[in-house]
PDB file of N, CA and C in Angstrom:
ATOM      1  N   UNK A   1      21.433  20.359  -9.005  1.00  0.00           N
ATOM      2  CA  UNK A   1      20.214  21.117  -9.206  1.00  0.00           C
ATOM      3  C   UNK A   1      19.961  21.929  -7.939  1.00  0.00           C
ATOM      4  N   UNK A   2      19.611  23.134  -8.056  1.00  0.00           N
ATOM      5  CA  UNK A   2      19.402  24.063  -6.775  1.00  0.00           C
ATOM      6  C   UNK A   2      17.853  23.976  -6.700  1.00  0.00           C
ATOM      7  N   UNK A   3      17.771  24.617  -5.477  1.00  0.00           N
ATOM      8  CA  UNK A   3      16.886  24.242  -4.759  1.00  0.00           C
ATOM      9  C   UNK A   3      15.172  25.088  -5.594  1.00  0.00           C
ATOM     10  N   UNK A   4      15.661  26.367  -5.937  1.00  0.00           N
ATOM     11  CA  UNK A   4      14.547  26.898  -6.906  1.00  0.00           C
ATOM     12  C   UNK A   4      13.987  26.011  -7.972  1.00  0.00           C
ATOM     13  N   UNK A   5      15.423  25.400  -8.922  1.00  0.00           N
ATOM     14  CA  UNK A   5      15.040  24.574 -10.058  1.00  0.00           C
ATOM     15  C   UNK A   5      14.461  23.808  -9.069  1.00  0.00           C
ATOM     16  N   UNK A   6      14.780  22.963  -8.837  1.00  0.00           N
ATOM     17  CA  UNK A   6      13.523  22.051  -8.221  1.00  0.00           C
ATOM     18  C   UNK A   6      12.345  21.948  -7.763  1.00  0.00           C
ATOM     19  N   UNK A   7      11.954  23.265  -7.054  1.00  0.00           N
ATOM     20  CA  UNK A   7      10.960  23.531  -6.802  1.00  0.00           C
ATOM     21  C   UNK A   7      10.032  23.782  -7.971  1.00  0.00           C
ATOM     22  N   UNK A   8      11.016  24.611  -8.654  1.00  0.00           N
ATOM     23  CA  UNK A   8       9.720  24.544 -10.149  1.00  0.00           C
ATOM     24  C   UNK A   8       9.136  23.455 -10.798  1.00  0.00           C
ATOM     25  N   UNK A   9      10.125  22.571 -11.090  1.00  0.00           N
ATOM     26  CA  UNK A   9      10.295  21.379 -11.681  1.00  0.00           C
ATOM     27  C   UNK A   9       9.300  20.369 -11.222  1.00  0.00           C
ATOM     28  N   UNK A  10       9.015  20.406 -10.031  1.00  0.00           N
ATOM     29  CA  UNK A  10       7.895  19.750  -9.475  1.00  0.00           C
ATOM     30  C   UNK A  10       6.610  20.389  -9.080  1.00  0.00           C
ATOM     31  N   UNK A  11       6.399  21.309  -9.497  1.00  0.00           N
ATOM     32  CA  UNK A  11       5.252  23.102  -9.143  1.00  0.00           C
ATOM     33  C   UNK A  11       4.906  22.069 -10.685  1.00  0.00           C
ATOM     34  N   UNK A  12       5.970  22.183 -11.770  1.00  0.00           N
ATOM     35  CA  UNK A  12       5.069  22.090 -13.469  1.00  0.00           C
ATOM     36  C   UNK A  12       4.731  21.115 -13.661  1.00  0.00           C
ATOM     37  N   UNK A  13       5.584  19.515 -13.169  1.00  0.00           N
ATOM     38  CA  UNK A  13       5.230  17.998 -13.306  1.00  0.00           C
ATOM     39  C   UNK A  13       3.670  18.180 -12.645  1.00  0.00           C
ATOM     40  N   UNK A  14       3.817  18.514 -11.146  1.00  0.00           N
ATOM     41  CA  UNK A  14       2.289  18.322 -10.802  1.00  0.00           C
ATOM     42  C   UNK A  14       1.415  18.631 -11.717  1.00  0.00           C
ATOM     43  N   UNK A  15       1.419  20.164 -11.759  1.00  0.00           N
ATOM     44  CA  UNK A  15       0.263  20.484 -13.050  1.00  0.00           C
ATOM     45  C   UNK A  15      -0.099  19.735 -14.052  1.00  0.00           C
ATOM     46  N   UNK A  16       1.272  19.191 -14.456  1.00  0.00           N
ATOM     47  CA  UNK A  16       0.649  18.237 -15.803  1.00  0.00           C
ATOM     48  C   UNK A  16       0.294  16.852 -15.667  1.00  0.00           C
ATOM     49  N   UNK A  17       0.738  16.273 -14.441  1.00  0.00           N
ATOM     50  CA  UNK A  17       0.298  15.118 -13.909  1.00  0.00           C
ATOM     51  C   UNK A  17      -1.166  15.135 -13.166  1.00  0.00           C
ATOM     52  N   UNK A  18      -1.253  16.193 -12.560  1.00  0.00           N
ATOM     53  CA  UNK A  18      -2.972  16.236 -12.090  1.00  0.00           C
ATOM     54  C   UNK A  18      -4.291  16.673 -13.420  1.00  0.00           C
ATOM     55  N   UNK A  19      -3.669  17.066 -14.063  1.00  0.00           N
ATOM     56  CA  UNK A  19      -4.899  16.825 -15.438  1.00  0.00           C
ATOM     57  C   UNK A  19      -4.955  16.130 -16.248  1.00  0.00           C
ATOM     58  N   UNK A  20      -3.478  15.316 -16.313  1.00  0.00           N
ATOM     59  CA  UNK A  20      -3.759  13.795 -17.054  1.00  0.00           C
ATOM     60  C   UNK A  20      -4.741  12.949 -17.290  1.00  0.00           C
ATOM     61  N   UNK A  21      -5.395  12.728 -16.133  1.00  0.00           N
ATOM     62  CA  UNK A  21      -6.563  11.611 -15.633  1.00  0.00           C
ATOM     63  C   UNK A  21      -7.950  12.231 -17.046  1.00  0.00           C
ATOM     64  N   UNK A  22      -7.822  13.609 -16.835  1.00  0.00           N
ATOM     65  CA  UNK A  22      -9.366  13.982 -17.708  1.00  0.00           C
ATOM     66  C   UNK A  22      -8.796  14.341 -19.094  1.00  0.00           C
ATOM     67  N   UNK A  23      -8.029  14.440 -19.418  1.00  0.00           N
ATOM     68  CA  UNK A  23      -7.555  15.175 -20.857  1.00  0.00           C
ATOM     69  C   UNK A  23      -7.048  13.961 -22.123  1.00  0.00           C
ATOM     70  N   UNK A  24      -7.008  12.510 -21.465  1.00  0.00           N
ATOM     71  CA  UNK A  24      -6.951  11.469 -22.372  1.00  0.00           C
ATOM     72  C   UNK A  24      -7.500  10.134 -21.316  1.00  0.00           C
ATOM     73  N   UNK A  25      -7.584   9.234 -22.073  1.00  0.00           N
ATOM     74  CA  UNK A  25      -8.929   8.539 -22.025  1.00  0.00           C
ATOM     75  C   UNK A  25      -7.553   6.618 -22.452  1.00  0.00           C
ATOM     76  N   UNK A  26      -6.565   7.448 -21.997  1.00  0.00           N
ATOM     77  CA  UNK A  26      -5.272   6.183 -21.712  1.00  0.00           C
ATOM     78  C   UNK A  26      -5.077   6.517 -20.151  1.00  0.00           C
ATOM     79  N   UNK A  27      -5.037   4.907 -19.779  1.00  0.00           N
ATOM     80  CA  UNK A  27      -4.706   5.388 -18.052  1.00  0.00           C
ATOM     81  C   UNK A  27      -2.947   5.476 -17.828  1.00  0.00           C
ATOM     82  N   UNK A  28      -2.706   6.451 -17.059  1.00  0.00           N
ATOM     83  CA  UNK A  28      -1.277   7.444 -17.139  1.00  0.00           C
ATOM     84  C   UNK A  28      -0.688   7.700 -18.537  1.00  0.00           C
ATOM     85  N   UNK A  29      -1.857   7.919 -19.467  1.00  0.00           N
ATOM     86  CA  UNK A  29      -1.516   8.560 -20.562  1.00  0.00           C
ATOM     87  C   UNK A  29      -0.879   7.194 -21.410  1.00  0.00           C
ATOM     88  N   UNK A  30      -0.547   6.382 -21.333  1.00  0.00           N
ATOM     89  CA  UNK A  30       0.142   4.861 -21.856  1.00  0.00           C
ATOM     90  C   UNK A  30      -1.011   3.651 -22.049  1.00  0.00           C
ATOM     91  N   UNK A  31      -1.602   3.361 -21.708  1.00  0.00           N
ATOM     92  CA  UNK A  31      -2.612   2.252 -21.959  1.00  0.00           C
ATOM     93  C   UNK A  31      -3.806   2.832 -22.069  1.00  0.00           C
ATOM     94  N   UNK A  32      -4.456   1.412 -23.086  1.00  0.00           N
ATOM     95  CA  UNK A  32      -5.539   2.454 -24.145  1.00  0.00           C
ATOM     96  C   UNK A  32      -6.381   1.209 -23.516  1.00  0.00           C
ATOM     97  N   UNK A  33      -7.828   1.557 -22.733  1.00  0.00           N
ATOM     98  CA  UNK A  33      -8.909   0.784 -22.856  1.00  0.00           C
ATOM     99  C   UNK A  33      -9.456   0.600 -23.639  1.00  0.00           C
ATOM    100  N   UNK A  34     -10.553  -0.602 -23.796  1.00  0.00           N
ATOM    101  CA  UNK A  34     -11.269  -0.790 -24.753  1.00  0.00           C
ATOM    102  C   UNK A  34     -12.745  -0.027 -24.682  1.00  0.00           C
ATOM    103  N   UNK A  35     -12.363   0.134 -23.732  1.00  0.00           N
ATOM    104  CA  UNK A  35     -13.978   1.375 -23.392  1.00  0.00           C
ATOM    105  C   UNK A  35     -13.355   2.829 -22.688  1.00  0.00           C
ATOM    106  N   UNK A  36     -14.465   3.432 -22.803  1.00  0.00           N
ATOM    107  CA  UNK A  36     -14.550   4.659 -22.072  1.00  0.00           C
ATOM    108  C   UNK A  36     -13.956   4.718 -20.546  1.00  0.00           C
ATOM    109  N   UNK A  37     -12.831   5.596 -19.677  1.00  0.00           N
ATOM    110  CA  UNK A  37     -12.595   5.340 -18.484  1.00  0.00           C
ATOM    111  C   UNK A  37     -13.646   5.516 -17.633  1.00  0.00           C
ATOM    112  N   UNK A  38     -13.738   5.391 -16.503  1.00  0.00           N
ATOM    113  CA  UNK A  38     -15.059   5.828 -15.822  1.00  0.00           C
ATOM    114  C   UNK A  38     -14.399   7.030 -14.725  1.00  0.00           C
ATOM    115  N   UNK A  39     -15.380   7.420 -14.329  1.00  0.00           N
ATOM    116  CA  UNK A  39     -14.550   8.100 -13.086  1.00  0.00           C
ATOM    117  C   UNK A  39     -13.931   8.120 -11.934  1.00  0.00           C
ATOM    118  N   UNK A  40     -14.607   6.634 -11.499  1.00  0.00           N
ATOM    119  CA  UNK A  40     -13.914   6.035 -10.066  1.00  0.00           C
ATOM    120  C   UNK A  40     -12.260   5.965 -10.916  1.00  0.00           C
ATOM    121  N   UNK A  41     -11.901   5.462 -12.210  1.00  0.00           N
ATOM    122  CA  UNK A  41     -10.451   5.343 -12.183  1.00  0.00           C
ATOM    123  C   UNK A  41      -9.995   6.591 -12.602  1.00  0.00           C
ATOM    124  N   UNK A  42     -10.214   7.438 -13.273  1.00  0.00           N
ATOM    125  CA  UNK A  42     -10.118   8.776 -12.697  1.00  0.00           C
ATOM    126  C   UNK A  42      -9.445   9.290 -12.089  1.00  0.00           C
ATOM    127  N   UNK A  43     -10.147   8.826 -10.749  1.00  0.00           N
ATOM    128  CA  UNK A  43      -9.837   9.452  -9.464  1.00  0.00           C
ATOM    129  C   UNK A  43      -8.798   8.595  -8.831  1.00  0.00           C
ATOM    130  N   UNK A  44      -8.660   7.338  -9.162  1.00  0.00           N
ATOM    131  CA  UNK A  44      -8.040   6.638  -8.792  1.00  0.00           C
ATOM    132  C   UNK A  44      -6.576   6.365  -9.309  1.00  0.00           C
ATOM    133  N   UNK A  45      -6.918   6.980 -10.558  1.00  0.00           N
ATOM    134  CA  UNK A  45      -5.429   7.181 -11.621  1.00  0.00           C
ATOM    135  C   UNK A  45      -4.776   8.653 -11.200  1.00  0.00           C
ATOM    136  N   UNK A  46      -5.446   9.974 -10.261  1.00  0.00           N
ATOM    137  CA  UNK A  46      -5.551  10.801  -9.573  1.00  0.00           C
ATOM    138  C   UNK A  46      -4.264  10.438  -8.400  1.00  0.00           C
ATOM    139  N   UNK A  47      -4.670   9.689  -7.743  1.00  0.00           N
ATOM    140  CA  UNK A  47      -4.302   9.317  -6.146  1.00  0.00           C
ATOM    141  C   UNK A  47      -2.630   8.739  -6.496  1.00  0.00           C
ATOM    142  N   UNK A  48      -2.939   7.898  -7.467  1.00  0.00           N
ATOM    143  CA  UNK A  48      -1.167   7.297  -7.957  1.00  0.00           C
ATOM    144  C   UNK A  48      -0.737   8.269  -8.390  1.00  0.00           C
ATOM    145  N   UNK A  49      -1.274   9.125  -9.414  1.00  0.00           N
ATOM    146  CA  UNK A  49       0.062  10.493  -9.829  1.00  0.00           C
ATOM    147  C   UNK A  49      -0.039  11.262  -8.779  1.00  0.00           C
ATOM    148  N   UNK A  50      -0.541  11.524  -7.264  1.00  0.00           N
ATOM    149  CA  UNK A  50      -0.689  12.594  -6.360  1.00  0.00           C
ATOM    150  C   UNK A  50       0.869  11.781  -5.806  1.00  0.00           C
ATOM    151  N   UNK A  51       0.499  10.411  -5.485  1.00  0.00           N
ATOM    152  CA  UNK A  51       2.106   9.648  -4.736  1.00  0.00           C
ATOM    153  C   UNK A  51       3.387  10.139  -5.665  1.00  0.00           C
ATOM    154  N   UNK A  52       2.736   9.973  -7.303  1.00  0.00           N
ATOM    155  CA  UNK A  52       4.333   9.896  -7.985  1.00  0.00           C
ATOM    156  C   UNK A  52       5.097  11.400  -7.689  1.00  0.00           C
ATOM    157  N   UNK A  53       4.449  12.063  -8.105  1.00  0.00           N
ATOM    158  CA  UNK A  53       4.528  13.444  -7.907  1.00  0.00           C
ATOM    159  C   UNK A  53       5.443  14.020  -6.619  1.00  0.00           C
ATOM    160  N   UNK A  54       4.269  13.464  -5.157  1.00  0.00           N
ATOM    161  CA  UNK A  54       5.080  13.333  -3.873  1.00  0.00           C
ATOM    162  C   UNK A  54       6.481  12.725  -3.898  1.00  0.00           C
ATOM    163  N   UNK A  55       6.561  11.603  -4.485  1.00  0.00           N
ATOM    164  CA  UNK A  55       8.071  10.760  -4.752  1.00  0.00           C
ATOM    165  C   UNK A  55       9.358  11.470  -5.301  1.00  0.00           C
ATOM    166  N   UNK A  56       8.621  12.218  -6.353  1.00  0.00           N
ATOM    167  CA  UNK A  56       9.651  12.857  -6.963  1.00  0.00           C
ATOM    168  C   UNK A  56      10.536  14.215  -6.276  1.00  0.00           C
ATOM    169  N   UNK A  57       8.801  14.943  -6.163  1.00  0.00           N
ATOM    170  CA  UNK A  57       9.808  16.289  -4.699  1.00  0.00           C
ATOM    171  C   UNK A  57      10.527  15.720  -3.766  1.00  0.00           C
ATOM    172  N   UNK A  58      10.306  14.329  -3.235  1.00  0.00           N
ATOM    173  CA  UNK A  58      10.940  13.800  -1.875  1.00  0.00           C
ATOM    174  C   UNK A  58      12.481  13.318  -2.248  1.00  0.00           C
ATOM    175  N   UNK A  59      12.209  12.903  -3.607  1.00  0.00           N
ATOM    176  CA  UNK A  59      13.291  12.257  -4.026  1.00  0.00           C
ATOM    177  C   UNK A  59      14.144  13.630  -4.239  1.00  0.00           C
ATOM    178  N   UNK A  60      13.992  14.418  -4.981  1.00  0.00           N
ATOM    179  CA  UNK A  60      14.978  16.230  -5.167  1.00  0.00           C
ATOM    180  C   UNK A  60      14.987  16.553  -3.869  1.00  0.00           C
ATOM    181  N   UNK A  61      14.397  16.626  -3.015  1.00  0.00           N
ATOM    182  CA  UNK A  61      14.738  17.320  -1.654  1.00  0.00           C
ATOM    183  C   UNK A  61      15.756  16.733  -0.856  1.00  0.00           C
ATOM    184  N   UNK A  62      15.799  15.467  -1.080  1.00  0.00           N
ATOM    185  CA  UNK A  62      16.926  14.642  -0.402  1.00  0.00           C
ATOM    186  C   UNK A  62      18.178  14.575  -1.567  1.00  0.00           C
ATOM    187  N   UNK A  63      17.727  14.809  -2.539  1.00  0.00           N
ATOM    188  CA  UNK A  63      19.016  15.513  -3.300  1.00  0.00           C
ATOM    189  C   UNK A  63      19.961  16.314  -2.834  1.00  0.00           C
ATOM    190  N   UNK A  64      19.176  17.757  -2.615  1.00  0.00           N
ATOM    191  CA  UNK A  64      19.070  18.929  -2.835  1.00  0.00           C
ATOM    192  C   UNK A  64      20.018  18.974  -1.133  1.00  0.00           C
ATOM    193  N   UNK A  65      19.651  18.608  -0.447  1.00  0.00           N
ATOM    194  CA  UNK A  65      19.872  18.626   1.037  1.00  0.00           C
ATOM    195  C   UNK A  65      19.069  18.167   2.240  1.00  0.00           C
ATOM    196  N   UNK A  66      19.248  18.615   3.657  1.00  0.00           N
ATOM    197  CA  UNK A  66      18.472  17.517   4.167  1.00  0.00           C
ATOM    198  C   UNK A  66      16.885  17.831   3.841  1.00  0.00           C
ATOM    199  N   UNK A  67      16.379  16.555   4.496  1.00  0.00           N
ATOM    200  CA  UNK A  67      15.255  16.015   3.919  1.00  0.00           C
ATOM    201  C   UNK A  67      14.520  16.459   5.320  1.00  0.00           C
ATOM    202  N   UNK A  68      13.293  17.514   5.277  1.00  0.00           N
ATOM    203  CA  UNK A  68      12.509  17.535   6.351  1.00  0.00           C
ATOM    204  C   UNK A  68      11.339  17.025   6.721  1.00  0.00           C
ATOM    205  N   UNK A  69      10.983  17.200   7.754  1.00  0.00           N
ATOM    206  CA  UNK A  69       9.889  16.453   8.573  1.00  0.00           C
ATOM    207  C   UNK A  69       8.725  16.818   7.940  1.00  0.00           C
ATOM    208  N   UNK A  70       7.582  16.258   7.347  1.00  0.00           N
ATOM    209  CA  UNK A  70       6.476  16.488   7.343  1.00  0.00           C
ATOM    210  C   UNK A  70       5.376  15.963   8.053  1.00  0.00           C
ATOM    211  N   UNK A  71       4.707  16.888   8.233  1.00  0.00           N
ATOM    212  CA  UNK A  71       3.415  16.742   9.187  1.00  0.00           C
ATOM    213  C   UNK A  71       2.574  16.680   8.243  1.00  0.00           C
ATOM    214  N   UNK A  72       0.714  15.949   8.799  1.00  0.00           N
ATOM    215  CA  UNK A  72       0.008  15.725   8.674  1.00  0.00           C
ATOM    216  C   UNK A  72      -0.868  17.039   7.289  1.00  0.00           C
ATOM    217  N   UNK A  73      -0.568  18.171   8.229  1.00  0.00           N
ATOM    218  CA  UNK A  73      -0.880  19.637   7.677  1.00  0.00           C
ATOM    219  C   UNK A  73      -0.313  19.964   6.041  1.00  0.00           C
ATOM    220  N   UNK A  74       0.565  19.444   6.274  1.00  0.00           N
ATOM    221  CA  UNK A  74       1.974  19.034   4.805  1.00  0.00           C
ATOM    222  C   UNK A  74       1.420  18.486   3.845  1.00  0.00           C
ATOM    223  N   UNK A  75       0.774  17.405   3.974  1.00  0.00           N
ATOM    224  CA  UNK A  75      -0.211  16.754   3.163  1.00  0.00           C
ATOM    225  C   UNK A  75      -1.333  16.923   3.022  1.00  0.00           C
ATOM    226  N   UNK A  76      -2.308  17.171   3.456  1.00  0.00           N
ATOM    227  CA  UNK A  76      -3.547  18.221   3.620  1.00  0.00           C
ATOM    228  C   UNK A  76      -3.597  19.037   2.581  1.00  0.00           C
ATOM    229  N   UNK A  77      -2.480  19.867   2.640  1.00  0.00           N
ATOM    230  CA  UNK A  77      -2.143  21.417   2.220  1.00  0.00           C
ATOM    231  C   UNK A  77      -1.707  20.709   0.483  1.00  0.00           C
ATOM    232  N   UNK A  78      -1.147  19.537   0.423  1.00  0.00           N
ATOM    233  CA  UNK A  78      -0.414  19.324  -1.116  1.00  0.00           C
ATOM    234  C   UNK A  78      -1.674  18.379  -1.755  1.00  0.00           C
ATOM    235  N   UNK A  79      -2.885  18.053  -0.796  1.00  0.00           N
ATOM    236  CA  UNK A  79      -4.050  17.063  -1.527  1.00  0.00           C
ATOM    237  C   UNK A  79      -4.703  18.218  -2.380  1.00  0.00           C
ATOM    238  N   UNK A  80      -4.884  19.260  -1.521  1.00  0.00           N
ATOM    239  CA  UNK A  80      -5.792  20.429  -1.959  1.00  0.00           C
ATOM    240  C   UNK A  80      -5.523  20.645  -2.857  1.00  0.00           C
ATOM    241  N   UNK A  81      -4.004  21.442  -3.097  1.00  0.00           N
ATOM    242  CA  UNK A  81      -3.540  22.026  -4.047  1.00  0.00           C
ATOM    243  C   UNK A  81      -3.272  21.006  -5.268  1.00  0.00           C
ATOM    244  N   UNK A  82      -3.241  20.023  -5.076  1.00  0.00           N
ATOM    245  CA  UNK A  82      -3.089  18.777  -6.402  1.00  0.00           C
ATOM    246  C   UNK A  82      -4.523  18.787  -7.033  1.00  0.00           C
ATOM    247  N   UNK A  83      -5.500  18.611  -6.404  1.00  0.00           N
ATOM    248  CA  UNK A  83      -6.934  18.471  -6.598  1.00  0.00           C
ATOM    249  C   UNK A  83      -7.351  20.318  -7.541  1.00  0.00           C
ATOM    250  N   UNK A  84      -6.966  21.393  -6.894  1.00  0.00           N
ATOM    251  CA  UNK A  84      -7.205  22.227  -7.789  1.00  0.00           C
ATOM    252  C   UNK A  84      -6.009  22.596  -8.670  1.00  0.00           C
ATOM    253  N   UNK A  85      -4.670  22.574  -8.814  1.00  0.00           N
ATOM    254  CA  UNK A  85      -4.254  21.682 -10.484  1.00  0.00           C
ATOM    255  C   UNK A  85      -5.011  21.016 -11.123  1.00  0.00           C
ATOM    256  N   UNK A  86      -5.922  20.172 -10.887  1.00  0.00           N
ATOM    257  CA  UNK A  86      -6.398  19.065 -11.833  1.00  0.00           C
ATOM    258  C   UNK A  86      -8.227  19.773 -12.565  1.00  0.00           C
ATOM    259  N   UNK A  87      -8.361  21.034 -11.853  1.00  0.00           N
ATOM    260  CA  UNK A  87      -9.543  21.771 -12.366  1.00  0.00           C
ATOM    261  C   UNK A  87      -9.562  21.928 -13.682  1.00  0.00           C
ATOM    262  N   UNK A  88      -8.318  22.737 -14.352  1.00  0.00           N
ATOM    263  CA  UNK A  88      -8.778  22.846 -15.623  1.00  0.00           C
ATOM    264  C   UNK A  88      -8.789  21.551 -16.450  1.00  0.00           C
ATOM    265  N   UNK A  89      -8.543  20.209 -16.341  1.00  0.00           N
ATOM    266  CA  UNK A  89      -8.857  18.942 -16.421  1.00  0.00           C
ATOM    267  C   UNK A  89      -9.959  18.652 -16.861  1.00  0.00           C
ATOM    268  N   UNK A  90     -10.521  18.879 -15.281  1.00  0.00           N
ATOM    269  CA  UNK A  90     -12.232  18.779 -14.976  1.00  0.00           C
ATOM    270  C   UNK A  90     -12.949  19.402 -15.752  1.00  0.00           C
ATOM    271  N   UNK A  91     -12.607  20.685 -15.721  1.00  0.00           N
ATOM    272  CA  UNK A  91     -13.254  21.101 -17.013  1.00  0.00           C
ATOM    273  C   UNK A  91     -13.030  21.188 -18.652  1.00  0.00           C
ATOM    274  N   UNK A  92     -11.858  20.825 -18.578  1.00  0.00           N
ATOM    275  CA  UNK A  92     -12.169  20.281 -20.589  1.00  0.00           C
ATOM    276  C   UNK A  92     -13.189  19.192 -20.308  1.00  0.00           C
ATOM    277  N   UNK A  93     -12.591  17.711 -19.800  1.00  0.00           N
ATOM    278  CA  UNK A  93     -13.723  16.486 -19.633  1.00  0.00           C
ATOM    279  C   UNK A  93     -15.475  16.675 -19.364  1.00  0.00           C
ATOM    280  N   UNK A  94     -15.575  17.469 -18.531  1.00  0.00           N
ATOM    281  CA  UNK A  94     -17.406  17.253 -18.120  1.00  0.00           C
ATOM    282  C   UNK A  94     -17.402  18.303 -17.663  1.00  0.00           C
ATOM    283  N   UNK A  95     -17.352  19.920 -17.999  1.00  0.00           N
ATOM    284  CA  UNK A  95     -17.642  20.765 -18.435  1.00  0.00           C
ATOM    285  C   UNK A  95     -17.909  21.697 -19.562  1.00  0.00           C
ATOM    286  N   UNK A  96     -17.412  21.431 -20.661  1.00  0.00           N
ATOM    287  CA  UNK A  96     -16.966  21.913 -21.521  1.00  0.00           C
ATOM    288  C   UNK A  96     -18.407  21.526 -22.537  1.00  0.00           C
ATOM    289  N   UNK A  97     -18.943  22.462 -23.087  1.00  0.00           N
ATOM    290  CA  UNK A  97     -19.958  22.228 -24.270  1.00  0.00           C
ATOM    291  C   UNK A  97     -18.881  21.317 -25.352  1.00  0.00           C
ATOM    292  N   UNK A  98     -19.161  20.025 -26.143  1.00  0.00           N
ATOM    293  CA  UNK A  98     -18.770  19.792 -26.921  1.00  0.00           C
ATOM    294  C   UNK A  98     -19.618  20.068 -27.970  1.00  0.00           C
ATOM    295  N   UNK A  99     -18.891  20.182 -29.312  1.00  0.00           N
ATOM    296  CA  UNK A  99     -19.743  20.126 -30.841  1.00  0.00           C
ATOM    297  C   UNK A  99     -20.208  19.069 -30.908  1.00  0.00           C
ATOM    298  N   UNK A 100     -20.942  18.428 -31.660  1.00  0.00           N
ATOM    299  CA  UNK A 100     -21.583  17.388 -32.124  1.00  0.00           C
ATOM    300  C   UNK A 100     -21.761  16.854 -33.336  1.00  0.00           C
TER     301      UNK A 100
END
């Protein structure tokens, strides 16, 4: 796999892994509560797909060739951008006028 495919490949997983949390009401989309999720898990079902996500680019990059250094800034920069992926999420869940 070259280095573009990969990059995409993990550009589209994120996207669809950071709006998971609001767009079904199974935590990582596989287990069905007996109630409503709340939002602390949410956010918290959030933070594990932000790692899986990380795992996976880390895992293709050390594929791909060597594996570089990341700094603090590195992660910063990939919380942000995971967090606004997960907007249009936010807004189907608790934005969105529903019918009634």
């Amino acid at each position: 796999m070259n280095t573009s495919l990969s990059s995409w490949l993990v550009i589209i997983v994120a996207l669809l892994a950071a709006s998971l949390p609001f767009v079904t009401e199974r935590v990582f989309g596989l287990i069905r509560l007996s109630r409503e999720k709340t939002v602390w898990l949410r956010l918290a079902e959030l933070i594990v797909l932000y790692f899986g996500v990380g795992a996976l680019g880390f895992l293709l990059e050390a594929n791909v060739g060597n594996r570089f250094e990341q700094r603090w800034e590195f992660f910063a920069i990939t919380v942000c951008l995971f967090t606004v992926f997960s907007f249009p999420g936010f807004v189907y869940r608790y934005l969105l006028k529903r019918a009634t």
